[in-house]
PDB file of N, CA and C in Angstrom:
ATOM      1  N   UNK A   1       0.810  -1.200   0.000  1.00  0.00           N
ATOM      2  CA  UNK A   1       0.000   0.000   0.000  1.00  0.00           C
ATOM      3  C   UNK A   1       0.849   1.259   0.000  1.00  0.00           C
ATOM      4  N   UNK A   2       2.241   1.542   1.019  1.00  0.00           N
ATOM      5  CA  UNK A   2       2.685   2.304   1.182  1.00  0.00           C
ATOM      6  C   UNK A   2       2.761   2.599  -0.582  1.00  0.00           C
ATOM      7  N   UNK A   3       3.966   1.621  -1.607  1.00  0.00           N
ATOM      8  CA  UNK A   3       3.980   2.166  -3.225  1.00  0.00           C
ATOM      9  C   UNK A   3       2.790   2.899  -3.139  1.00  0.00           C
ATOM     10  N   UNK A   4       1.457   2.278  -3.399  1.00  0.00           N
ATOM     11  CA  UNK A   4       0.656   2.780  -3.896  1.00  0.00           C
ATOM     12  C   UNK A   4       0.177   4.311  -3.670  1.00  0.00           C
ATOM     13  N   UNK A   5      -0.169   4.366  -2.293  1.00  0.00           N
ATOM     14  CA  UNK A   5      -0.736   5.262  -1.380  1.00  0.00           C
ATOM     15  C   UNK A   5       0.590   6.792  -1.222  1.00  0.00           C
ATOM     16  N   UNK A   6       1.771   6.506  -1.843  1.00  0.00           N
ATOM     17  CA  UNK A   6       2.475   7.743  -1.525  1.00  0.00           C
ATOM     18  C   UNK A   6       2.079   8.531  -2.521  1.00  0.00           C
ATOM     19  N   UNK A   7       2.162   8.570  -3.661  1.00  0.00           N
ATOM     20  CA  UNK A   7       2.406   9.751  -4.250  1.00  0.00           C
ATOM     21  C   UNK A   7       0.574  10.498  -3.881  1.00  0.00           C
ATOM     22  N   UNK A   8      -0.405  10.110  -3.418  1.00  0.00           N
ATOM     23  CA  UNK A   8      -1.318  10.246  -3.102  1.00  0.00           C
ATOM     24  C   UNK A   8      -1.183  11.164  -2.329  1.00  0.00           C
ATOM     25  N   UNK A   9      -0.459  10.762  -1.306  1.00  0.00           N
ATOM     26  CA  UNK A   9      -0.167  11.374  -0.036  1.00  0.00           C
ATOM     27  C   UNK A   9       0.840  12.226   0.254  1.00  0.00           C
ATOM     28  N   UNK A  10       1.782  12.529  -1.018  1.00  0.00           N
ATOM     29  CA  UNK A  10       2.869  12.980  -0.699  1.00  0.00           C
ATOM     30  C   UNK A  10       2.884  14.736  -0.331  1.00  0.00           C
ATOM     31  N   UNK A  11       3.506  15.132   0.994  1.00  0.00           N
ATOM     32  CA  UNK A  11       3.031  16.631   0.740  1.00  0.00           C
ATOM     33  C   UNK A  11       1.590  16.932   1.323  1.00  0.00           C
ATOM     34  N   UNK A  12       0.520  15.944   1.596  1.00  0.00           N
ATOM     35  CA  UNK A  12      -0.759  16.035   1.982  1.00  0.00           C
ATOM     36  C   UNK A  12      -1.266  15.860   2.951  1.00  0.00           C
ATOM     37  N   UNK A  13      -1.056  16.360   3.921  1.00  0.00           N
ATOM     38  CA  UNK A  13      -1.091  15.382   5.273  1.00  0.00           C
ATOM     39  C   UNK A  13      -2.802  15.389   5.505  1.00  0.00           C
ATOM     40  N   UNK A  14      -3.568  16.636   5.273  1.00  0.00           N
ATOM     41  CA  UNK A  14      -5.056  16.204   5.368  1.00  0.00           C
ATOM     42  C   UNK A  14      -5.639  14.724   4.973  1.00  0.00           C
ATOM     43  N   UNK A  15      -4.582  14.441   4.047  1.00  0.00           N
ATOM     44  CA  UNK A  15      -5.436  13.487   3.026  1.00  0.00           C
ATOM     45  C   UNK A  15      -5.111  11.364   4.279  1.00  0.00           C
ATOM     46  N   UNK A  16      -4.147  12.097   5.235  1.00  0.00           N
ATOM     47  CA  UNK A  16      -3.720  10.537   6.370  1.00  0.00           C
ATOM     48  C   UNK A  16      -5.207  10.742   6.940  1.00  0.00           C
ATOM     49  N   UNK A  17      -6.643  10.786   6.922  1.00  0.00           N
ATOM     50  CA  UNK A  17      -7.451  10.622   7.861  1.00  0.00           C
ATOM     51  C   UNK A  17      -8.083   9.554   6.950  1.00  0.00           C
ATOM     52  N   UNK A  18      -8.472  10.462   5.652  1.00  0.00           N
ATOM     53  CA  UNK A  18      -8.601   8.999   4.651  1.00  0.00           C
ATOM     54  C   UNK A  18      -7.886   7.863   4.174  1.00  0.00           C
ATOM     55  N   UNK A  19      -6.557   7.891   4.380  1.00  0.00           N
ATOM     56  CA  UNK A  19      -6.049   6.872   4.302  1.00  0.00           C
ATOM     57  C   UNK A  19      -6.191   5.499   5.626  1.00  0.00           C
ATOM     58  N   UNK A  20      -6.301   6.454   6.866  1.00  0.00           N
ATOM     59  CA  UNK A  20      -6.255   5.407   7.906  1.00  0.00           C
ATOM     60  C   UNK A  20      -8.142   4.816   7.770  1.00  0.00           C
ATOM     61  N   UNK A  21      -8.797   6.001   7.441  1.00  0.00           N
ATOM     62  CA  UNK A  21     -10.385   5.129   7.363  1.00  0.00           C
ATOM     63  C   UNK A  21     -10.478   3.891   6.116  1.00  0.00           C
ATOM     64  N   UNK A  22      -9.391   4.028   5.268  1.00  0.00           N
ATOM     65  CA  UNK A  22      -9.517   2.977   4.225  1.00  0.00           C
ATOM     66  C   UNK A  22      -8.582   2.251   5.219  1.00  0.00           C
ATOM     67  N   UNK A  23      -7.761   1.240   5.468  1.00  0.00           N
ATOM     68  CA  UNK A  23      -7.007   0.847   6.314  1.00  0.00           C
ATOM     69  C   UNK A  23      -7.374   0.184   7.131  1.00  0.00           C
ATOM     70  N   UNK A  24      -8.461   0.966   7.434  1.00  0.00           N
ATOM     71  CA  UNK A  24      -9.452   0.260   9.075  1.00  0.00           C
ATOM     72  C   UNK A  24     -10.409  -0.450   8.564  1.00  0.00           C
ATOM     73  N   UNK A  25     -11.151   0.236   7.342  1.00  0.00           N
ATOM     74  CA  UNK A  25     -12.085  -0.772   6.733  1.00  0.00           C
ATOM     75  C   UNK A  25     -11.878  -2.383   6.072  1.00  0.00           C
ATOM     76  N   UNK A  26     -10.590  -1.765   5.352  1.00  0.00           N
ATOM     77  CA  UNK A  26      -9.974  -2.938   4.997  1.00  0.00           C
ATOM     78  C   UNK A  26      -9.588  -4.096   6.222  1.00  0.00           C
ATOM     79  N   UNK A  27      -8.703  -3.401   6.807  1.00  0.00           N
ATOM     80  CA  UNK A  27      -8.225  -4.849   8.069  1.00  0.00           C
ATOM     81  C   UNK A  27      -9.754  -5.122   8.881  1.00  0.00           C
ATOM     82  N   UNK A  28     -10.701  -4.676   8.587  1.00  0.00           N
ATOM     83  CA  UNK A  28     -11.937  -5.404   8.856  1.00  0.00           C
ATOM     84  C   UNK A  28     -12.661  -6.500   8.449  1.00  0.00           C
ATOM     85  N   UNK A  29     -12.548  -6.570   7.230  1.00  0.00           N
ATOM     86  CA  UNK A  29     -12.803  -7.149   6.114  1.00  0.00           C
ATOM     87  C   UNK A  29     -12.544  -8.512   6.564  1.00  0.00           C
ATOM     88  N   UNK A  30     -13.499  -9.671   6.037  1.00  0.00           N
ATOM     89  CA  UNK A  30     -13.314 -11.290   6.371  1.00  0.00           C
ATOM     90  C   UNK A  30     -12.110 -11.517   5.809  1.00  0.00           C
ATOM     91  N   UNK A  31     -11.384 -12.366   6.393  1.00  0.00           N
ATOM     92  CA  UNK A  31     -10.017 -13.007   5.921  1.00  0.00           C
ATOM     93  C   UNK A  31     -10.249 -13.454   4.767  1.00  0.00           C
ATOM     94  N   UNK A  32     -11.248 -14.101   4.199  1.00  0.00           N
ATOM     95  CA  UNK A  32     -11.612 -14.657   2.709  1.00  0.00           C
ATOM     96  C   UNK A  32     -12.053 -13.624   1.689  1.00  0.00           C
ATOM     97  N   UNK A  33     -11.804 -12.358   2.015  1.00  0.00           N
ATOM     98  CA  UNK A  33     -12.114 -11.370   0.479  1.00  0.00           C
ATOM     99  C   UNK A  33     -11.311 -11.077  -0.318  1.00  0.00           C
ATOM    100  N   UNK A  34      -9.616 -11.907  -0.067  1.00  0.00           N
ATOM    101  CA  UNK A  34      -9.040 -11.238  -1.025  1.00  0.00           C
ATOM    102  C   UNK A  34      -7.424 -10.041  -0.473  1.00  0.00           C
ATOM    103  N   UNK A  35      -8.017 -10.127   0.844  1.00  0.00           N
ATOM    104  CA  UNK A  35      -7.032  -8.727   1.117  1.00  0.00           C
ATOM    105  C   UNK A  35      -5.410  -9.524   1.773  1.00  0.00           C
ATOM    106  N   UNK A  36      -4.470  -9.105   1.408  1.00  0.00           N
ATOM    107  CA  UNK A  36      -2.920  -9.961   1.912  1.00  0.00           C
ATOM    108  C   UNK A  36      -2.247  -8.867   2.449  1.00  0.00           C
ATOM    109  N   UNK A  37      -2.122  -8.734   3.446  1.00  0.00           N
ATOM    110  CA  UNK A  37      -2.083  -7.931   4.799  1.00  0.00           C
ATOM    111  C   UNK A  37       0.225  -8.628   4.834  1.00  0.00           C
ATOM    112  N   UNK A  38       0.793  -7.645   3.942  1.00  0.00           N
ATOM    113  CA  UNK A  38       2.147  -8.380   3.960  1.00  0.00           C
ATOM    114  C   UNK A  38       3.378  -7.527   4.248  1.00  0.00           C
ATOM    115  N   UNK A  39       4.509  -7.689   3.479  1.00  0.00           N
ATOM    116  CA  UNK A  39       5.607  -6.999   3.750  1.00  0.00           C
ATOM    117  C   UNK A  39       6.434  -7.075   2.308  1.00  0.00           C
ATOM    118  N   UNK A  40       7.063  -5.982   2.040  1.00  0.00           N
ATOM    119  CA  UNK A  40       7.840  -6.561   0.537  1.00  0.00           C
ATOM    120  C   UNK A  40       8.466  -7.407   0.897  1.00  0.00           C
ATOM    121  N   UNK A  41       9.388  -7.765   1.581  1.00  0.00           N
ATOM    122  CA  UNK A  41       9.996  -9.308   1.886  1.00  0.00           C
ATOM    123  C   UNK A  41       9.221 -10.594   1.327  1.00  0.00           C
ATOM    124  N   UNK A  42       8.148 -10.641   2.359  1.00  0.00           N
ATOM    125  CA  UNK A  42       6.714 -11.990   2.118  1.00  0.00           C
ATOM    126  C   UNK A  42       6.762 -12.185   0.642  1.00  0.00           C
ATOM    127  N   UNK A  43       6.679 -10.624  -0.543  1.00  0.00           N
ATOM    128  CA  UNK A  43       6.445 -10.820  -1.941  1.00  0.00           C
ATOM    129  C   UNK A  43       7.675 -11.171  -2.428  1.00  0.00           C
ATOM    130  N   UNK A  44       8.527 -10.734  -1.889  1.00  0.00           N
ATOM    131  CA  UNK A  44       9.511 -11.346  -2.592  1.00  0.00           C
ATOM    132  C   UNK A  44      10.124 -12.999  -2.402  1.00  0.00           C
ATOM    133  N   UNK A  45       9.477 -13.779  -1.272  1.00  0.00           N
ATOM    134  CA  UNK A  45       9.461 -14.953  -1.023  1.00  0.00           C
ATOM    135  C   UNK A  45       8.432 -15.945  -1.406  1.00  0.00           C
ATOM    136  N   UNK A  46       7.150 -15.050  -1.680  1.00  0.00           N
ATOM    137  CA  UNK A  46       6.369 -15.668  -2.398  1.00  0.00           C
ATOM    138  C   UNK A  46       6.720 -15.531  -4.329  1.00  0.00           C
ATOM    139  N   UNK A  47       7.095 -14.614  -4.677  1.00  0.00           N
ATOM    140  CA  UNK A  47       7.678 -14.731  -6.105  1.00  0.00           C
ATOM    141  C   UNK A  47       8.901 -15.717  -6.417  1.00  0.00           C
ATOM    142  N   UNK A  48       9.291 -16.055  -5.735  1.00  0.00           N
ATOM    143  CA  UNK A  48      10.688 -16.920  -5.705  1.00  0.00           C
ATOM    144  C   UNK A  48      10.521 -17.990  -5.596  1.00  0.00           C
ATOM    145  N   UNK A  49       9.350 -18.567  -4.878  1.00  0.00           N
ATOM    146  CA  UNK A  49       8.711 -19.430  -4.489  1.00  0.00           C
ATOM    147  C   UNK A  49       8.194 -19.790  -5.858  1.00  0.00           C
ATOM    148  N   UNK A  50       7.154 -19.132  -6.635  1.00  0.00           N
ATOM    149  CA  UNK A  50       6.432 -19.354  -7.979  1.00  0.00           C
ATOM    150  C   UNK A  50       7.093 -19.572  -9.050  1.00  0.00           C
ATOM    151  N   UNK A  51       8.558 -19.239  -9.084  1.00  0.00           N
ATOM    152  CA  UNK A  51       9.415 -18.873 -10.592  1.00  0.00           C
ATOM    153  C   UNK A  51      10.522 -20.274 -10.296  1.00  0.00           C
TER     154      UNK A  51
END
């Protein structure tokens, strides 16, 4: 999220209230919707893993 969510945010600090309400909604969310709650490390052990 951080990739995603910076240039969003960069310079914006109003805009961290919506980021943490998406955040909260998300880590709410049933474990089965889809969401992978990780670390770039994890992706890079899971890609290494696949190839």
């Amino acid at each position: 999220m951080t990739g995603i969510a910076f240039p969003w945010l960069n310079d914006q600090p109003f805009r961290l209230r919506q980021l943490r309400e998406v955040l909260r909604e998300l880590a709410d969310y049933p474990r089965g919707q889809g969401a992978w709650w990780t670390t770039p490390g994890a992706i890079a052990d899971y890609a290494s893993q696949r190839s």
